[in-house]
C-alpha atoms as a PDB file:
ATOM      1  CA  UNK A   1      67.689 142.331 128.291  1.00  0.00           C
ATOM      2  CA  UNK A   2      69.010 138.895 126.613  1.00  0.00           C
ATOM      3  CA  UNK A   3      71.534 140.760 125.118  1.00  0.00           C
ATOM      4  CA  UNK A   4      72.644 141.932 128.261  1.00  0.00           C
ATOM      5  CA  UNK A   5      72.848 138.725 129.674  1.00  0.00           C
ATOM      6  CA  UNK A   6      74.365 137.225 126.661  1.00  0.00           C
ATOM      7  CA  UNK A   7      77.106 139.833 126.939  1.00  0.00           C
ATOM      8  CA  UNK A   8      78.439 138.923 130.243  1.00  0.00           C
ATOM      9  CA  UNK A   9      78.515 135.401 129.260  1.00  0.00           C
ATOM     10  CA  UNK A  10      80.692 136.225 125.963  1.00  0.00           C
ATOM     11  CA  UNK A  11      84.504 136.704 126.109  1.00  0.00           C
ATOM     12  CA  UNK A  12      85.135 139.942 126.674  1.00  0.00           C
ATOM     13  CA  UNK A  13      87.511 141.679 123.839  1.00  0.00           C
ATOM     14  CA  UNK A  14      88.104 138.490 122.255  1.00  0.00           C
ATOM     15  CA  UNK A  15      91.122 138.273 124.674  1.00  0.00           C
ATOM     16  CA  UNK A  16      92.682 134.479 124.199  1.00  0.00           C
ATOM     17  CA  UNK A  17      92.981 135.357 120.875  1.00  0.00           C
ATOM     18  CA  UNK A  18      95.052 138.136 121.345  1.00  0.00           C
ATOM     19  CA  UNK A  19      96.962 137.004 123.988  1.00  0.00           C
ATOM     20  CA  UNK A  20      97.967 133.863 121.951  1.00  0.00           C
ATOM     21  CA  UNK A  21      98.558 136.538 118.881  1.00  0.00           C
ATOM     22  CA  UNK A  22     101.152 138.450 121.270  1.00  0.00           C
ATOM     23  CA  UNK A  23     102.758 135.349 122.286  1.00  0.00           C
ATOM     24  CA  UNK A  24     103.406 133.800 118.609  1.00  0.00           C
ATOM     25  CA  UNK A  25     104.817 137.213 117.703  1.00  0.00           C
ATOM     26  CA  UNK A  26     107.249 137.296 120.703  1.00  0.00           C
ATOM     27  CA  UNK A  27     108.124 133.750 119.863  1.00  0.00           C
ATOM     28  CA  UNK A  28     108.750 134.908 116.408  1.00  0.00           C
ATOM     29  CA  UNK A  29     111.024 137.737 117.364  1.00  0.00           C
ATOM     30  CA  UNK A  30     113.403 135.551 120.160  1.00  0.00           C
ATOM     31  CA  UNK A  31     113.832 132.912 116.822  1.00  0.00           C
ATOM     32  CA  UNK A  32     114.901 136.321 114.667  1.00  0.00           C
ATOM     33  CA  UNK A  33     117.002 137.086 117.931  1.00  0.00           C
ATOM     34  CA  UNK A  34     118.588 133.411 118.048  1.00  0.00           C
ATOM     35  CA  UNK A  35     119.487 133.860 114.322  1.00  0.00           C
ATOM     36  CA  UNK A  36     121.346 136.915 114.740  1.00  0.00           C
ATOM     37  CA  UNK A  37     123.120 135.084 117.642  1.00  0.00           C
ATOM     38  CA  UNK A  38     124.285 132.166 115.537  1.00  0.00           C
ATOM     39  CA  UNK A  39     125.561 134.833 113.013  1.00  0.00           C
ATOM     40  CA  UNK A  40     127.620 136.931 115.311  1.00  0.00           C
ATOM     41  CA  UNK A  41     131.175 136.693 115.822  1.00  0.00           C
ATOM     42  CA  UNK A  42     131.706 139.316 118.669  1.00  0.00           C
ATOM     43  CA  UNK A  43     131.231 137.525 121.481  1.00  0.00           C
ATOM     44  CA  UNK A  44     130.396 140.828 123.523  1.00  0.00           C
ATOM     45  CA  UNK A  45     127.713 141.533 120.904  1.00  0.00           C
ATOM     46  CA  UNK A  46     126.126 137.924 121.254  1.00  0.00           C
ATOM     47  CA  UNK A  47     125.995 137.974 124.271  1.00  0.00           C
ATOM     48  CA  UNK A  48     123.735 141.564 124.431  1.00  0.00           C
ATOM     49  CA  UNK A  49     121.070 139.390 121.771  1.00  0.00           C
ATOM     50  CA  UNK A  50     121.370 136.530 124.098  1.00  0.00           C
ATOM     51  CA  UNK A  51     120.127 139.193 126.810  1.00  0.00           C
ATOM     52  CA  UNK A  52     117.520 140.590 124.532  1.00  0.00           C
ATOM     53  CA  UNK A  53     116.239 136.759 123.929  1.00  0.00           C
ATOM     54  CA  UNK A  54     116.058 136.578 128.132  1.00  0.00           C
ATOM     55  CA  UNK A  55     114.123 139.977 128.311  1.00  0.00           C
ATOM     56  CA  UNK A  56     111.543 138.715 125.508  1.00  0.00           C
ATOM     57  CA  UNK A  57     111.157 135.272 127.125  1.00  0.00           C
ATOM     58  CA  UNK A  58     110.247 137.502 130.664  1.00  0.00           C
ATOM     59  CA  UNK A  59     107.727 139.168 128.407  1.00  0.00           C
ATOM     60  CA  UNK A  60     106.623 135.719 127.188  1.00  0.00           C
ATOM     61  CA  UNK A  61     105.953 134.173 130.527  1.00  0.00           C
ATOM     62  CA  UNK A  62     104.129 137.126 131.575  1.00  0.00           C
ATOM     63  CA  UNK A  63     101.448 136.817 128.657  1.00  0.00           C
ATOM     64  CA  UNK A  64     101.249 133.076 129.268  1.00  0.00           C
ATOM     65  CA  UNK A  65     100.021 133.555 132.647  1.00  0.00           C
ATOM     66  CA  UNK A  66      97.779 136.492 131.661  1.00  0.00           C
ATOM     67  CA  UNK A  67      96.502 133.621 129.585  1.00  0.00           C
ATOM     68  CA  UNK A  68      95.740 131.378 132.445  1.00  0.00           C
ATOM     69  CA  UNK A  69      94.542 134.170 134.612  1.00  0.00           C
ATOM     70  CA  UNK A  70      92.209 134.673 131.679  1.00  0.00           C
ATOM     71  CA  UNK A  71      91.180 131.226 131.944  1.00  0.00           C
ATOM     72  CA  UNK A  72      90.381 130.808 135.556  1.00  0.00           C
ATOM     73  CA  UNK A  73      88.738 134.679 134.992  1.00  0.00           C
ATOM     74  CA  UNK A  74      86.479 133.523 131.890  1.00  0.00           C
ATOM     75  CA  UNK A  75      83.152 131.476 132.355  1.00  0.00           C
ATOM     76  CA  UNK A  76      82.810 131.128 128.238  1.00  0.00           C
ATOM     77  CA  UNK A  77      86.129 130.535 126.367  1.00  0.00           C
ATOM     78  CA  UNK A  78      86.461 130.798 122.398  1.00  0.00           C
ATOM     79  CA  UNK A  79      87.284 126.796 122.274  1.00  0.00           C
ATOM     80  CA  UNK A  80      87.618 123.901 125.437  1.00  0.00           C
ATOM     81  CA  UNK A  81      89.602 125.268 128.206  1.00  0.00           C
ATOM     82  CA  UNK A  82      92.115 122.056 127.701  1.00  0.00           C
ATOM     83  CA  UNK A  83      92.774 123.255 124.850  1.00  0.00           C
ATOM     84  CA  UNK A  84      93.311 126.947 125.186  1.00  0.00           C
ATOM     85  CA  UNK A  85      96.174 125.213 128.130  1.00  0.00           C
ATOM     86  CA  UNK A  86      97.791 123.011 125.666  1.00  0.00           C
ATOM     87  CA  UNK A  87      98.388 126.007 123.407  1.00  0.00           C
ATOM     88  CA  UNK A  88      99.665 128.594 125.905  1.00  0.00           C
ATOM     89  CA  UNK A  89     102.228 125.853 127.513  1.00  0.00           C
ATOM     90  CA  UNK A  90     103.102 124.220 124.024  1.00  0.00           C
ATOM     91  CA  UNK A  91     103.963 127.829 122.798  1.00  0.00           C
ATOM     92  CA  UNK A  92     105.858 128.755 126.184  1.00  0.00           C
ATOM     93  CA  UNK A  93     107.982 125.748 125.802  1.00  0.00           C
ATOM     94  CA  UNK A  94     108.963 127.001 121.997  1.00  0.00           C
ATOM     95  CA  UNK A  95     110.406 130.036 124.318  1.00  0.00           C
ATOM     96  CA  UNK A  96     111.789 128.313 126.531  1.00  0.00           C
ATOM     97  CA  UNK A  97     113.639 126.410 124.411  1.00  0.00           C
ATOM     98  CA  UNK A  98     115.216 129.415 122.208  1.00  0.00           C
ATOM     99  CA  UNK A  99     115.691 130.713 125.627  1.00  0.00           C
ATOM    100  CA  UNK A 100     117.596 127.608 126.275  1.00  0.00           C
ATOM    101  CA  UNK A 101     119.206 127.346 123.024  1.00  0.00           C
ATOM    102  CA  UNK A 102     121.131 131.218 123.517  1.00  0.00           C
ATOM    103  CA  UNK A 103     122.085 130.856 127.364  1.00  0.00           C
ATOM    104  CA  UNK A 104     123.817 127.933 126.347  1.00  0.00           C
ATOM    105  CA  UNK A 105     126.059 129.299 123.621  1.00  0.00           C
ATOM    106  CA  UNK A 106     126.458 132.231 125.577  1.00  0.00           C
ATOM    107  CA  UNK A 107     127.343 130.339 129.143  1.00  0.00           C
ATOM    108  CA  UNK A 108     129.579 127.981 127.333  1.00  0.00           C
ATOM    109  CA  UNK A 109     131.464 130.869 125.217  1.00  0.00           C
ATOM    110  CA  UNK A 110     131.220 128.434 121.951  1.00  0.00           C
ATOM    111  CA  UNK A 111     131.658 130.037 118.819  1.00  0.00           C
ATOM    112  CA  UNK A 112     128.144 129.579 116.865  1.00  0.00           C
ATOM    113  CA  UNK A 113     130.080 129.768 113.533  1.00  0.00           C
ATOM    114  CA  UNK A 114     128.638 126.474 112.655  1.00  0.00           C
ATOM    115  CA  UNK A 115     127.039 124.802 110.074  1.00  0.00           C
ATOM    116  CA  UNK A 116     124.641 122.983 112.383  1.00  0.00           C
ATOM    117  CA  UNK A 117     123.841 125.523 114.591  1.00  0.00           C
ATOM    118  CA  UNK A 118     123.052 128.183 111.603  1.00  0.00           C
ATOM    119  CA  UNK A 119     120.813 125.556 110.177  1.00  0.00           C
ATOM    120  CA  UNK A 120     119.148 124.823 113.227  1.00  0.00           C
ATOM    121  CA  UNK A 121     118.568 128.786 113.931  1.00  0.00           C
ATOM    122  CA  UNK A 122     117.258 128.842 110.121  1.00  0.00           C
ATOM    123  CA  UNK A 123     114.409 126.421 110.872  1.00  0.00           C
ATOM    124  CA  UNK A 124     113.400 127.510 114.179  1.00  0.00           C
ATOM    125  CA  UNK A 125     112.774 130.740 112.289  1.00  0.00           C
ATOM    126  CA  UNK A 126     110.830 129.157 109.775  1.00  0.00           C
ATOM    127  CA  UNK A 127     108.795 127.319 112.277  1.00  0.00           C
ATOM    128  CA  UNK A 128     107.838 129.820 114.712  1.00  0.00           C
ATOM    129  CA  UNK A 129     106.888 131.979 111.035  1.00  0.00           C
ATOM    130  CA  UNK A 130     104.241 129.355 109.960  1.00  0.00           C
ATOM    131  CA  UNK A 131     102.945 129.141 113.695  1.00  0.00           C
ATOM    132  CA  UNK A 132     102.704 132.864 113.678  1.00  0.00           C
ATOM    133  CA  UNK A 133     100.502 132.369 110.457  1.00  0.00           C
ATOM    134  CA  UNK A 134      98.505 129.844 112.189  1.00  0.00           C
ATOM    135  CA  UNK A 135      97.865 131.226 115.313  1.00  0.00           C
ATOM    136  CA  UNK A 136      96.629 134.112 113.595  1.00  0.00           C
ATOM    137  CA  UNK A 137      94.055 132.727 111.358  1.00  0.00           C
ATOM    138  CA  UNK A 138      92.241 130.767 114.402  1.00  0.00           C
ATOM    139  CA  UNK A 139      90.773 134.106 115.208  1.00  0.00           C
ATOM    140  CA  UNK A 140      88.027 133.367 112.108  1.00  0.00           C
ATOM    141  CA  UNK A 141      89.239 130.121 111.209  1.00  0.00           C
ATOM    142  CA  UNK A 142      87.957 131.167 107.440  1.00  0.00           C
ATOM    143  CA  UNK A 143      91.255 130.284 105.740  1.00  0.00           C
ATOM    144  CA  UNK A 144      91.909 126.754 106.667  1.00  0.00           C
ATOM    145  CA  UNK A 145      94.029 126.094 103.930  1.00  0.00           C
ATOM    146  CA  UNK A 146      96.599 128.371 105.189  1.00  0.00           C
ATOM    147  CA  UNK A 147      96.181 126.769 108.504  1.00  0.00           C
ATOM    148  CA  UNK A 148      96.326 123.555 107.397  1.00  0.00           C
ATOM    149  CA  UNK A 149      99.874 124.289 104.601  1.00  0.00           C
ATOM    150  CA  UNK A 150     102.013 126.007 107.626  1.00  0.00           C
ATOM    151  CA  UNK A 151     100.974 123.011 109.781  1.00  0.00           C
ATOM    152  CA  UNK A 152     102.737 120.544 107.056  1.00  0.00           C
ATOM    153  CA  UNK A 153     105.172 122.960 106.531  1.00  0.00           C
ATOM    154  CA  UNK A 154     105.921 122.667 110.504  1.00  0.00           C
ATOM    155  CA  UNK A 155     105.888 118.686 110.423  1.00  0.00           C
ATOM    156  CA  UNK A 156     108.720 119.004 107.267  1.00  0.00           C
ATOM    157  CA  UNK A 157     110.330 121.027 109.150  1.00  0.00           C
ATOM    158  CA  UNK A 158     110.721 119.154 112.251  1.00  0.00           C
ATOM    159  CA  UNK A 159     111.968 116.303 110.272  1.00  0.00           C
ATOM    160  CA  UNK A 160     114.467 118.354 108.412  1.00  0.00           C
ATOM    161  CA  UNK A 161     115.582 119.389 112.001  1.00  0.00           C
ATOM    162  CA  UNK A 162     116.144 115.683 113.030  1.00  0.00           C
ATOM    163  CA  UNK A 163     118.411 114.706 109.903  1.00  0.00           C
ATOM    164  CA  UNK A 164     120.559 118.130 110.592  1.00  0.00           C
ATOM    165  CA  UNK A 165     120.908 116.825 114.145  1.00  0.00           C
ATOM    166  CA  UNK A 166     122.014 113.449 112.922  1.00  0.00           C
ATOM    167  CA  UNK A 167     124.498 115.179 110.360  1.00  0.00           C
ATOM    168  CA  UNK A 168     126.066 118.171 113.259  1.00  0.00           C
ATOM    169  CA  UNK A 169     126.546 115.024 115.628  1.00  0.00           C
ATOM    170  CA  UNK A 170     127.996 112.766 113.072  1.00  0.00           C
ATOM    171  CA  UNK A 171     130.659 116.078 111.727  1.00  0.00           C
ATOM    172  CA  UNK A 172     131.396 117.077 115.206  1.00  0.00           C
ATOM    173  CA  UNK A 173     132.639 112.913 116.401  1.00  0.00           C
ATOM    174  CA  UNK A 174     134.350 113.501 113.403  1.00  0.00           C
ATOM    175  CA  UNK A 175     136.072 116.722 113.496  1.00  0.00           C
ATOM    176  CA  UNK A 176     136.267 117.824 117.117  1.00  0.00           C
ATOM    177  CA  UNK A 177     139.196 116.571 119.594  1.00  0.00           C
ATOM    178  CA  UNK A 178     138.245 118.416 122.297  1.00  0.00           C
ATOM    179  CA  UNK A 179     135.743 116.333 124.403  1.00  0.00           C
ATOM    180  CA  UNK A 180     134.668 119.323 126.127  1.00  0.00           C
ATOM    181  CA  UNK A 181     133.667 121.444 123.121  1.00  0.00           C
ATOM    182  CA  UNK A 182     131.810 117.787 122.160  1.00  0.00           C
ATOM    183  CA  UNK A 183     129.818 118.403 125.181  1.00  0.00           C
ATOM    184  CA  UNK A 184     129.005 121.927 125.056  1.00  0.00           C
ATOM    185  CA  UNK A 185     127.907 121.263 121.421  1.00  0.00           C
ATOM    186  CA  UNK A 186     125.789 118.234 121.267  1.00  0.00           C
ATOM    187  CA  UNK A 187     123.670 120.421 124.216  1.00  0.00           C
ATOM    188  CA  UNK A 188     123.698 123.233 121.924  1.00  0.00           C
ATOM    189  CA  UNK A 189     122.233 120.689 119.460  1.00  0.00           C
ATOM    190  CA  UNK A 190     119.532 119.336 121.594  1.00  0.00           C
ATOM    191  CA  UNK A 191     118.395 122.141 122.810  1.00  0.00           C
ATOM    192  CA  UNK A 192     117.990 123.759 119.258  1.00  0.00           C
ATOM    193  CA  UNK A 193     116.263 120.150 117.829  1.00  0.00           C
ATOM    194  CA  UNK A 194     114.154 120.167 120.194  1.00  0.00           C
ATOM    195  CA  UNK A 195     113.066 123.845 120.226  1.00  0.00           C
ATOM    196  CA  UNK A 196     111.222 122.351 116.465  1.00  0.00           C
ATOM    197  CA  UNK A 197     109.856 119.344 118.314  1.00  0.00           C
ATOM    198  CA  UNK A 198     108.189 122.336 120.109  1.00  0.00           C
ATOM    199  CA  UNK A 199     106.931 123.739 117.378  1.00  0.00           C
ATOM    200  CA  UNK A 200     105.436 120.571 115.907  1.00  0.00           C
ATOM    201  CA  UNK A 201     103.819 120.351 119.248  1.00  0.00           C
ATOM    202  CA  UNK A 202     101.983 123.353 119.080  1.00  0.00           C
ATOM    203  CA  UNK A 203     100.759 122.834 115.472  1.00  0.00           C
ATOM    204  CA  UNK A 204      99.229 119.700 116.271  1.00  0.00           C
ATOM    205  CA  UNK A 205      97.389 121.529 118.959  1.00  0.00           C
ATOM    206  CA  UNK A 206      96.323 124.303 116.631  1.00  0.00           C
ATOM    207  CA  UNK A 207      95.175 120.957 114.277  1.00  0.00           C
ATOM    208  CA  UNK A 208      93.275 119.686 117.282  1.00  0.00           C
ATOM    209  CA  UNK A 209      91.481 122.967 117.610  1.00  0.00           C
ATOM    210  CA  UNK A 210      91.016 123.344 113.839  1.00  0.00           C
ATOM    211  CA  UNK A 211      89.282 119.503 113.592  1.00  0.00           C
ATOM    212  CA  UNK A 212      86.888 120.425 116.737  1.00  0.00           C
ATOM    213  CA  UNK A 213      85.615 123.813 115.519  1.00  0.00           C
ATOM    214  CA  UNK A 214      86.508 124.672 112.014  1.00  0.00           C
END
Protein backbone atom coordinates (compact mmCIF):
# COMPACT_ATOMS: atom_id res chain seq x y z
CA UNK A 1 0.00 0.00 0.00
CA UNK A 2 3.06 2.57 0.63
CA UNK A 3 4.30 1.64 -2.48
CA UNK A 4 1.28 2.57 -4.06
CA UNK A 5 1.21 5.77 -2.61
CA UNK A 6 4.82 6.35 -3.12
CA UNK A 7 4.23 5.69 -6.81
CA UNK A 8 1.87 8.42 -7.52
CA UNK A 9 4.05 10.79 -5.78
CA UNK A 10 7.22 9.74 -8.05
CA UNK A 11 7.77 11.18 -11.57
CA UNK A 12 6.22 9.18 -13.77
CA UNK A 13 8.69 7.71 -16.68
CA UNK A 14 11.41 9.80 -15.55
CA UNK A 15 9.97 12.38 -18.05
CA UNK A 16 12.13 15.85 -17.45
CA UNK A 17 14.88 13.89 -18.14
CA UNK A 18 13.91 12.87 -21.34
CA UNK A 19 12.36 15.76 -22.42
CA UNK A 20 15.56 17.80 -21.67
CA UNK A 21 17.50 14.68 -23.52
CA UNK A 22 15.23 15.40 -26.74
CA UNK A 23 15.79 18.98 -26.55
CA UNK A 24 19.82 18.92 -26.29
CA UNK A 25 19.72 16.52 -29.24
CA UNK A 26 17.52 18.85 -31.39
CA UNK A 27 19.76 21.66 -30.33
CA UNK A 28 22.61 19.58 -31.43
CA UNK A 29 21.22 18.82 -34.84
CA UNK A 30 20.02 22.81 -35.79
CA UNK A 31 24.09 23.64 -34.79
CA UNK A 32 25.04 20.55 -37.43
CA UNK A 33 22.28 22.31 -39.65
CA UNK A 34 23.86 25.96 -39.14
CA UNK A 35 27.27 24.43 -40.12
CA UNK A 36 26.20 23.08 -43.28
CA UNK A 37 24.63 26.56 -43.89
CA UNK A 38 27.86 28.47 -43.39
CA UNK A 39 29.46 25.90 -45.83
CA UNK A 40 27.08 26.19 -48.68
CA UNK A 41 27.49 28.23 -51.62
CA UNK A 42 24.08 27.64 -53.44
CA UNK A 43 22.08 30.01 -52.14
CA UNK A 44 18.85 27.92 -53.12
CA UNK A 45 20.37 25.03 -51.15
CA UNK A 46 21.01 27.26 -47.95
CA UNK A 47 18.23 28.45 -47.89
CA UNK A 48 16.28 24.68 -47.78
CA UNK A 49 18.88 24.02 -44.35
CA UNK A 50 17.88 27.38 -43.17
CA UNK A 51 14.18 25.88 -43.48
CA UNK A 52 15.15 22.63 -41.94
CA UNK A 53 16.80 24.77 -38.87
CA UNK A 54 13.02 26.62 -38.66
CA UNK A 55 11.20 23.16 -38.73
CA UNK A 56 13.62 21.76 -35.85
CA UNK A 57 13.31 24.96 -33.77
CA UNK A 58 9.10 24.31 -34.15
CA UNK A 59 9.98 20.89 -32.82
CA UNK A 60 12.08 22.56 -30.10
CA UNK A 61 9.47 24.88 -28.76
CA UNK A 62 7.05 22.18 -28.70
CA UNK A 63 9.20 19.95 -26.22
CA UNK A 64 9.96 23.04 -24.14
CA UNK A 65 6.46 23.54 -23.36
CA UNK A 66 5.78 19.80 -22.92
CA UNK A 67 8.42 20.57 -20.34
CA UNK A 68 6.47 23.18 -18.56
CA UNK A 69 3.23 21.38 -18.98
CA UNK A 70 5.18 18.67 -17.20
CA UNK A 71 5.97 21.00 -14.56
CA UNK A 72 2.67 22.49 -13.69
CA UNK A 73 1.41 18.48 -14.25
CA UNK A 74 4.13 17.02 -11.69
CA UNK A 75 3.71 17.29 -7.79
CA UNK A 76 7.49 15.65 -7.29
CA UNK A 77 10.13 16.84 -9.82
CA UNK A 78 13.70 15.10 -10.21
CA UNK A 79 15.45 18.55 -8.88
CA UNK A 80 13.71 22.30 -7.71
CA UNK A 81 11.16 23.33 -10.14
CA UNK A 82 13.34 26.77 -10.65
CA UNK A 83 15.63 24.92 -11.81
CA UNK A 84 14.11 22.43 -14.16
CA UNK A 85 12.71 26.35 -15.76
CA UNK A 86 16.10 27.76 -16.01
CA UNK A 87 17.19 24.74 -18.03
CA UNK A 88 14.28 24.37 -20.47
CA UNK A 89 14.39 28.37 -21.29
CA UNK A 90 18.33 28.56 -21.18
CA UNK A 91 18.32 25.62 -23.75
CA UNK A 92 15.35 27.21 -25.88
CA UNK A 93 17.26 30.37 -26.17
CA UNK A 94 20.47 28.22 -27.62
CA UNK A 95 17.59 27.50 -30.43
CA UNK A 96 16.52 30.42 -30.76
CA UNK A 97 19.54 31.85 -31.36
CA UNK A 98 20.79 29.30 -34.23
CA UNK A 99 17.34 29.96 -35.33
CA UNK A 100 18.30 33.53 -35.39
CA UNK A 101 21.70 33.09 -36.62
CA UNK A 102 20.28 31.16 -40.25
CA UNK A 103 17.14 33.52 -40.92
CA UNK A 104 19.51 36.16 -40.91
CA UNK A 105 21.98 34.96 -43.51
CA UNK A 106 19.23 33.69 -45.36
CA UNK A 107 16.89 37.09 -45.19
CA UNK A 108 19.88 39.19 -45.89
CA UNK A 109 21.17 36.90 -48.97
CA UNK A 110 24.95 37.30 -47.49
CA UNK A 111 27.30 34.91 -48.67
CA UNK A 112 28.45 32.83 -45.39
CA UNK A 113 31.83 32.15 -47.13
CA UNK A 114 33.50 33.68 -44.20
CA UNK A 115 36.08 33.15 -41.96
CA UNK A 116 34.12 34.45 -38.98
CA UNK A 117 31.02 33.05 -39.61
CA UNK A 118 32.58 29.34 -40.26
CA UNK A 119 34.33 29.75 -36.99
CA UNK A 120 31.46 30.86 -35.20
CA UNK A 121 29.26 27.80 -36.73
CA UNK A 122 32.39 25.53 -35.61
CA UNK A 123 31.96 26.43 -31.93
CA UNK A 124 28.34 26.53 -31.64
CA UNK A 125 28.74 22.92 -32.74
CA UNK A 126 31.16 22.19 -30.24
CA UNK A 127 29.11 23.75 -27.57
CA UNK A 128 25.78 22.40 -28.04
CA UNK A 129 28.12 18.72 -28.30
CA UNK A 130 29.45 19.09 -24.67
CA UNK A 131 25.86 20.25 -23.48
CA UNK A 132 24.47 17.23 -25.17
CA UNK A 133 27.07 15.23 -23.00
CA UNK A 134 25.98 17.02 -20.01
CA UNK A 135 22.50 16.98 -20.19
CA UNK A 136 22.74 13.43 -20.58
CA UNK A 137 24.69 12.38 -17.64
CA UNK A 138 22.24 14.37 -15.11
CA UNK A 139 19.97 11.44 -15.56
CA UNK A 140 22.43 9.43 -12.79
CA UNK A 141 24.69 12.14 -12.17
CA UNK A 142 27.44 9.13 -11.58
CA UNK A 143 30.03 10.61 -13.95
CA UNK A 144 30.62 14.06 -12.72
CA UNK A 145 33.81 14.38 -14.18
CA UNK A 146 32.42 14.32 -17.56
CA UNK A 147 29.91 16.79 -16.41
CA UNK A 148 32.10 18.89 -14.89
CA UNK A 149 35.16 18.75 -18.29
CA UNK A 150 32.28 19.68 -21.03
CA UNK A 151 31.18 22.46 -18.63
CA UNK A 152 34.94 24.03 -18.86
CA UNK A 153 35.08 23.04 -22.18
CA UNK A 154 31.76 25.31 -22.71
CA UNK A 155 33.27 28.36 -20.65
CA UNK A 156 36.64 28.07 -23.22
CA UNK A 157 34.56 28.03 -25.65
CA UNK A 158 32.52 30.99 -25.06
CA UNK A 159 35.62 32.95 -24.66
CA UNK A 160 37.12 31.70 -27.84
CA UNK A 161 33.75 32.94 -29.36
CA UNK A 162 34.29 36.52 -27.96
CA UNK A 163 37.98 36.99 -29.38
CA UNK A 164 36.59 35.60 -32.98
CA UNK A 165 33.93 38.29 -32.64
CA UNK A 166 36.50 40.91 -31.86
CA UNK A 167 38.75 39.61 -34.86
CA UNK A 168 35.39 39.23 -37.76
CA UNK A 169 34.50 42.92 -36.58
CA UNK A 170 37.95 44.25 -36.66
CA UNK A 171 38.56 42.32 -40.63
CA UNK A 172 35.22 43.36 -41.80
CA UNK A 173 35.92 47.69 -40.75
CA UNK A 174 38.80 46.74 -42.50
CA UNK A 175 37.93 45.06 -45.63
CA UNK A 176 34.30 45.83 -46.38
CA UNK A 177 33.17 49.21 -48.28
CA UNK A 178 29.84 48.48 -48.43
CA UNK A 179 28.13 49.85 -45.23
CA UNK A 180 25.25 47.76 -45.84
CA UNK A 181 26.98 44.37 -46.04
CA UNK A 182 28.76 45.96 -42.57
CA UNK A 183 25.36 45.85 -41.19
CA UNK A 184 24.01 42.68 -42.29
CA UNK A 185 27.30 41.14 -40.98
CA UNK A 186 28.06 42.47 -37.61
CA UNK A 187 24.13 41.04 -36.93
CA UNK A 188 25.19 37.89 -38.37
CA UNK A 189 28.01 38.15 -35.79
CA UNK A 190 25.97 38.87 -32.80
CA UNK A 191 23.60 36.68 -33.26
CA UNK A 192 26.13 33.72 -33.71
CA UNK A 193 28.35 35.14 -30.37
CA UNK A 194 25.73 35.16 -28.59
CA UNK A 195 24.13 31.81 -29.53
CA UNK A 196 27.66 30.53 -27.15
CA UNK A 197 26.77 33.03 -24.46
CA UNK A 198 23.69 30.70 -24.56
CA UNK A 199 25.37 27.86 -24.18
CA UNK A 200 27.52 29.02 -21.26
CA UNK A 201 24.22 29.87 -19.79
CA UNK A 202 22.87 26.62 -19.74
CA UNK A 203 26.05 24.92 -18.39
CA UNK A 204 26.12 27.01 -15.48
CA UNK A 205 22.62 25.88 -14.85
CA UNK A 206 23.48 22.24 -15.34
CA UNK A 207 26.57 23.32 -12.62
CA UNK A 208 23.88 24.71 -10.36
CA UNK A 209 22.00 21.47 -10.50
CA UNK A 210 25.17 19.36 -10.26
CA UNK A 211 26.40 21.45 -6.81
CA UNK A 212 22.68 20.97 -5.24
CA UNK A 213 22.27 17.23 -5.87
CA UNK A 214 25.33 15.48 -7.05
Amino acid sequence: MINSIMKIFLPKDRVFYQLFEEVAVKVLEMARKLKEVVHEPDYDKRSAIASQIEELEHVNDDLTHKIFTELGRNFITPFDREDIHYLASALDDIADYIFASSKKIKFYRVNPNDQGMQKFAELIVQACEHIKVAVHELRDMKNLRQITESLVKINSIENQADDIFDMSIERLFATELDAKEVIKKREIYQAMEIATDKCEDAANVIESIIVKYA
